[in-house]
Every structure is written in structure tokens, then in C-alpha cells.
Protein backbone atom coordinates (compact mmCIF):
# COMPACT_ATOMS: atom_id res chain seq x y z
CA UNK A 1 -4.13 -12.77 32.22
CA UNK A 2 -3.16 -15.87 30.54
CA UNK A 3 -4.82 -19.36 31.43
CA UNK A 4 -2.95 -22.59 31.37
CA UNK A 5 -3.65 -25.40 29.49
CA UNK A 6 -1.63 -27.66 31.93
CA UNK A 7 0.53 -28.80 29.10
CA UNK A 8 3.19 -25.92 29.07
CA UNK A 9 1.30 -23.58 26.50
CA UNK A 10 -1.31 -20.96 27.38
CA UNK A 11 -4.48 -19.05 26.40
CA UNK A 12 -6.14 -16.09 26.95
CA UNK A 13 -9.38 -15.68 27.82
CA UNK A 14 -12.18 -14.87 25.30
CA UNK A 15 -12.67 -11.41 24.87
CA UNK A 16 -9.16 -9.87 25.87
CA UNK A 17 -7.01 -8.37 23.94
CA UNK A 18 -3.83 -9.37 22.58
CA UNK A 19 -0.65 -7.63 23.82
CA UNK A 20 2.39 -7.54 22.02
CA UNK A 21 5.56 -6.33 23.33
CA UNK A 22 8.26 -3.40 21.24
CA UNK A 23 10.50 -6.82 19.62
CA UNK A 24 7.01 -8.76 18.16
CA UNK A 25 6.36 -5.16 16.67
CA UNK A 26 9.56 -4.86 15.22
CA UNK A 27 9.58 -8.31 14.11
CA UNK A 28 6.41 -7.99 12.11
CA UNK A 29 7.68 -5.00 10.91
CA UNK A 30 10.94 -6.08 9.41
CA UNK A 31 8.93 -9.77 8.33
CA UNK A 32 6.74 -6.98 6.41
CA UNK A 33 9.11 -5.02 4.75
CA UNK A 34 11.20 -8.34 3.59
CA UNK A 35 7.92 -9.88 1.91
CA UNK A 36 7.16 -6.00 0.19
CA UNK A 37 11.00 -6.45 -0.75
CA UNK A 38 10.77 -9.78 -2.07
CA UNK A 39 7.23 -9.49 -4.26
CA UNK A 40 8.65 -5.99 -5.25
CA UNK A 41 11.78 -7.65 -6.34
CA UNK A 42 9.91 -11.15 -8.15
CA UNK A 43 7.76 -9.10 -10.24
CA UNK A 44 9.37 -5.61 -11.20
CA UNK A 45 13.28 -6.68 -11.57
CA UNK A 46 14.89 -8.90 -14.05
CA UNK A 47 17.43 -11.68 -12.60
CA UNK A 48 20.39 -9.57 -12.16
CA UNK A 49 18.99 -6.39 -11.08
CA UNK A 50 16.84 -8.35 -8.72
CA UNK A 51 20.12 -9.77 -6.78
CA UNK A 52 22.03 -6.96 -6.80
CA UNK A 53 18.71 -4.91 -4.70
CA UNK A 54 18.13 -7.92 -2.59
CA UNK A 55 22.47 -8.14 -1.91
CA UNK A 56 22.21 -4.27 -1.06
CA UNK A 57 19.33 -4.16 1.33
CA UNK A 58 20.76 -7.63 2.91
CA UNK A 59 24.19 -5.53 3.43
CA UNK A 60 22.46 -2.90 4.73
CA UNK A 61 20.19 -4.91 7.23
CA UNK A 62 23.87 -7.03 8.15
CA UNK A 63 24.84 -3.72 9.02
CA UNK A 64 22.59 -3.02 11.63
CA UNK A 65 22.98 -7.05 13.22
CA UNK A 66 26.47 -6.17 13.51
CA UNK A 67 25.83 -2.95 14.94
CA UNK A 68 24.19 -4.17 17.73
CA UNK A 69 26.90 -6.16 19.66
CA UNK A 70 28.43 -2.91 19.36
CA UNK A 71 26.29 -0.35 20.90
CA UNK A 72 26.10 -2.76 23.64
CA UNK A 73 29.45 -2.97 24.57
CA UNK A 74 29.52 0.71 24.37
CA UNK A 75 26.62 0.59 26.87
CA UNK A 76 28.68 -1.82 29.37
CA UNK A 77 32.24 0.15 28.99
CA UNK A 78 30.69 3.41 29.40
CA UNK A 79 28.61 1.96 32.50
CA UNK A 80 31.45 -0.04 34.01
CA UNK A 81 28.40 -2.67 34.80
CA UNK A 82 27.97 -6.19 33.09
């Protein structure tokens, strides 16, 4: 349980655990793989080579951001709920 500071932000209590929820983990996860992507990229690529691995993998990740609107609506049309 969290305790609060009174001032709009909270605590927890010494000696409990953090919890995360699914999206922090993913978060982290994709923050991860970005900063192996980028210090892979800075010290094993020349210029060129560099941006064209960085412009693939941001294609690919656009990819999914635009895929996401879309599996959604699928979700609401194959429902017939909003």
C-alpha cells in the first residue's frame, strides 16, 4: 500500500516491494533494446551504415505504433461495443 505525502505524490513503505504493471515492463524493455541499439550502432557502424540500421529498426518499430490503432478497431467492429 502506498502512503501519501499530502502533496499529490506517494511512497511506499520501507521494506515492500515494488510492483510494476505489463506497460512499465514493456517500457523498460523497449527503453533497453533502443540504448543496446544505439551503443551497438555508435561504436560498430560507420555514418552511413549506422543510419540506414537505425532508419530500418525505426520503420519497423513505426510499424507496430501504427498497428495498434488497428487491432483495436478490429477489437470494437468485431465486438459491436465502444
Amino acid at each position: 500500500p502506498l502512503i501519501d505525502n499530502g502533496d499529490g505524490s506517494a511512497i511506499l513503505p520501507s521494506g515492500d516491494d515494488l510492483v510494476t504493471v505489463p506497460v512499465e515492463r514493456l517500457l523498460l524493455q523497449v527503453t533497453c533494446f533502443w540504448a543496446v541499439v544505439i551503443v551497438g550502432v555508435t561504436f560498430t557502424l560507420h555514418a552511413h551504415a549506422a543510419a540506414a540500421a537505425v532508419g530500418v529498426i525505426v520503420n519497423v518499430n513505426l510499424i507496430f505504433f501504427y498497428a495498434a490503432p488497428l487491432q483495436t478497431m478490429k477489437h470494437v467492429i468485431s465486438s459491436q461495443n465502444s
